[in-house]
Protein backbone atom coordinates (compact mmCIF):
# COMPACT_ATOMS: atom_id res chain seq x y z
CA UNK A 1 17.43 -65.49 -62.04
CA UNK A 2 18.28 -68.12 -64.72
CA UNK A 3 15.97 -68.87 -67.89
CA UNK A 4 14.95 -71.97 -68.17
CA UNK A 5 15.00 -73.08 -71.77
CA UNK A 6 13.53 -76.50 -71.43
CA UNK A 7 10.17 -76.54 -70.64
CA UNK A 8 9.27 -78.98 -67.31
CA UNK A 9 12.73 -78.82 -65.89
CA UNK A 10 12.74 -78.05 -62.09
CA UNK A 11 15.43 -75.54 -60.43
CA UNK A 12 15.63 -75.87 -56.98
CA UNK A 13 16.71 -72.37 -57.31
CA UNK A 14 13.36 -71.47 -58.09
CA UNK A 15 11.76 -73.30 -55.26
CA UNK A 16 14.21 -71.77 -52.97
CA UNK A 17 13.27 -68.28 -54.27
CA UNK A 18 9.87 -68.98 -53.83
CA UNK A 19 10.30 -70.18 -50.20
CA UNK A 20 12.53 -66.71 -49.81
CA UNK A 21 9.75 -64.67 -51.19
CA UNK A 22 7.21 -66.31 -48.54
CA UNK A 23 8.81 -66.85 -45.84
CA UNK A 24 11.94 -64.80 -45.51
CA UNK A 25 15.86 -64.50 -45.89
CA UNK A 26 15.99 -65.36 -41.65
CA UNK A 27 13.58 -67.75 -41.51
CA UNK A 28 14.93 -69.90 -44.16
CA UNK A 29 18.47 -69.21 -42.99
CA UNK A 30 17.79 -70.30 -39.35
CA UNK A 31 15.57 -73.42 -40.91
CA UNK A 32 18.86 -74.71 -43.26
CA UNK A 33 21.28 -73.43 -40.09
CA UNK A 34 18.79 -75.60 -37.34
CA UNK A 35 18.48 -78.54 -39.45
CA UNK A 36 22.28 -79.07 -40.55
CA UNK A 37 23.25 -78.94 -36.98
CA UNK A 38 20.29 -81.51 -36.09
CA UNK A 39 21.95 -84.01 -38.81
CA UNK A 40 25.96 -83.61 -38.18
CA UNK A 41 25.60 -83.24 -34.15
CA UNK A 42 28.95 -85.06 -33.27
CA UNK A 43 28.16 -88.03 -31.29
CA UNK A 44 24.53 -88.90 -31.86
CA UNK A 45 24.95 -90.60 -35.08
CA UNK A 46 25.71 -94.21 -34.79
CA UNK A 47 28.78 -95.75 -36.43
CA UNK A 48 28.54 -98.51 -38.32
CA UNK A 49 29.05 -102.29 -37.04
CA UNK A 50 32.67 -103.03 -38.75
CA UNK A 51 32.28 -106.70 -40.79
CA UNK A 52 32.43 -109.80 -39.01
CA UNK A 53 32.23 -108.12 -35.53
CA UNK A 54 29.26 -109.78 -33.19
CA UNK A 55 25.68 -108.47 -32.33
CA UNK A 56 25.83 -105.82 -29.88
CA UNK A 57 22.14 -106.87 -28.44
CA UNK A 58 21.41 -110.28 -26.27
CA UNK A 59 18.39 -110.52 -28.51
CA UNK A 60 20.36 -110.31 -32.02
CA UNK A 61 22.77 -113.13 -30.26
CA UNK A 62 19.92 -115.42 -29.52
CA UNK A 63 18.21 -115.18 -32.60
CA UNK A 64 20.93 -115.83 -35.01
CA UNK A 65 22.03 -118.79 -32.31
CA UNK A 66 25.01 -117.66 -30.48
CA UNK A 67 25.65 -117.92 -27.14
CA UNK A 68 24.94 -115.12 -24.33
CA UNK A 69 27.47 -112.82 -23.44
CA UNK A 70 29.88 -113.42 -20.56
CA UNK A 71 28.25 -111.28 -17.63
CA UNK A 72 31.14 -108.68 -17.31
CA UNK A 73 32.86 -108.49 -14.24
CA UNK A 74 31.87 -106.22 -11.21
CA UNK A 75 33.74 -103.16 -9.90
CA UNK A 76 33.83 -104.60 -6.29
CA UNK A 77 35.07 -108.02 -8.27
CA UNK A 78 38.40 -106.74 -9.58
CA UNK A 79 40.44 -106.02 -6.13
């Protein structure tokens, strides 16, 4: 462990020794492990809306005043 020669500083190294010491190595491990995977699952997160590129919602289209979407055309309608 380090010293700490200024008095009041936090080390998250301590904190994390401290959670060691209570909890244990696996249980911490499996915590960090579980909760990376949570926040980097491919996929889930959603990607920003580039610039100038319209509201994806109806609702967001009516309330800044444009018009409604197009409805999209059917499967049946494209033969």
């Amino acid at each position: 462990m380090n010293i700490n020669t200024r008095s009041g500083l936090i080390v998250p190294q301590d904190h994390v020794e401290w959670l060691i010491s209570r909890y244990g190595f696996r249980r911490i491990l499996l915590a960090v492990l579980t909760q990376s995977m949570r926040k980097n699952r491919l996929g889930t997160r959603k990607r920003p809306m580039p610039k100038g590129a319209p509201p994806e919602t109806a609702y967001l289209r009516r309330d800044i005043g444009l018009p409604p979407d197009p409805p999209s055309p059917r499967y049946w309608d494209l033969r």
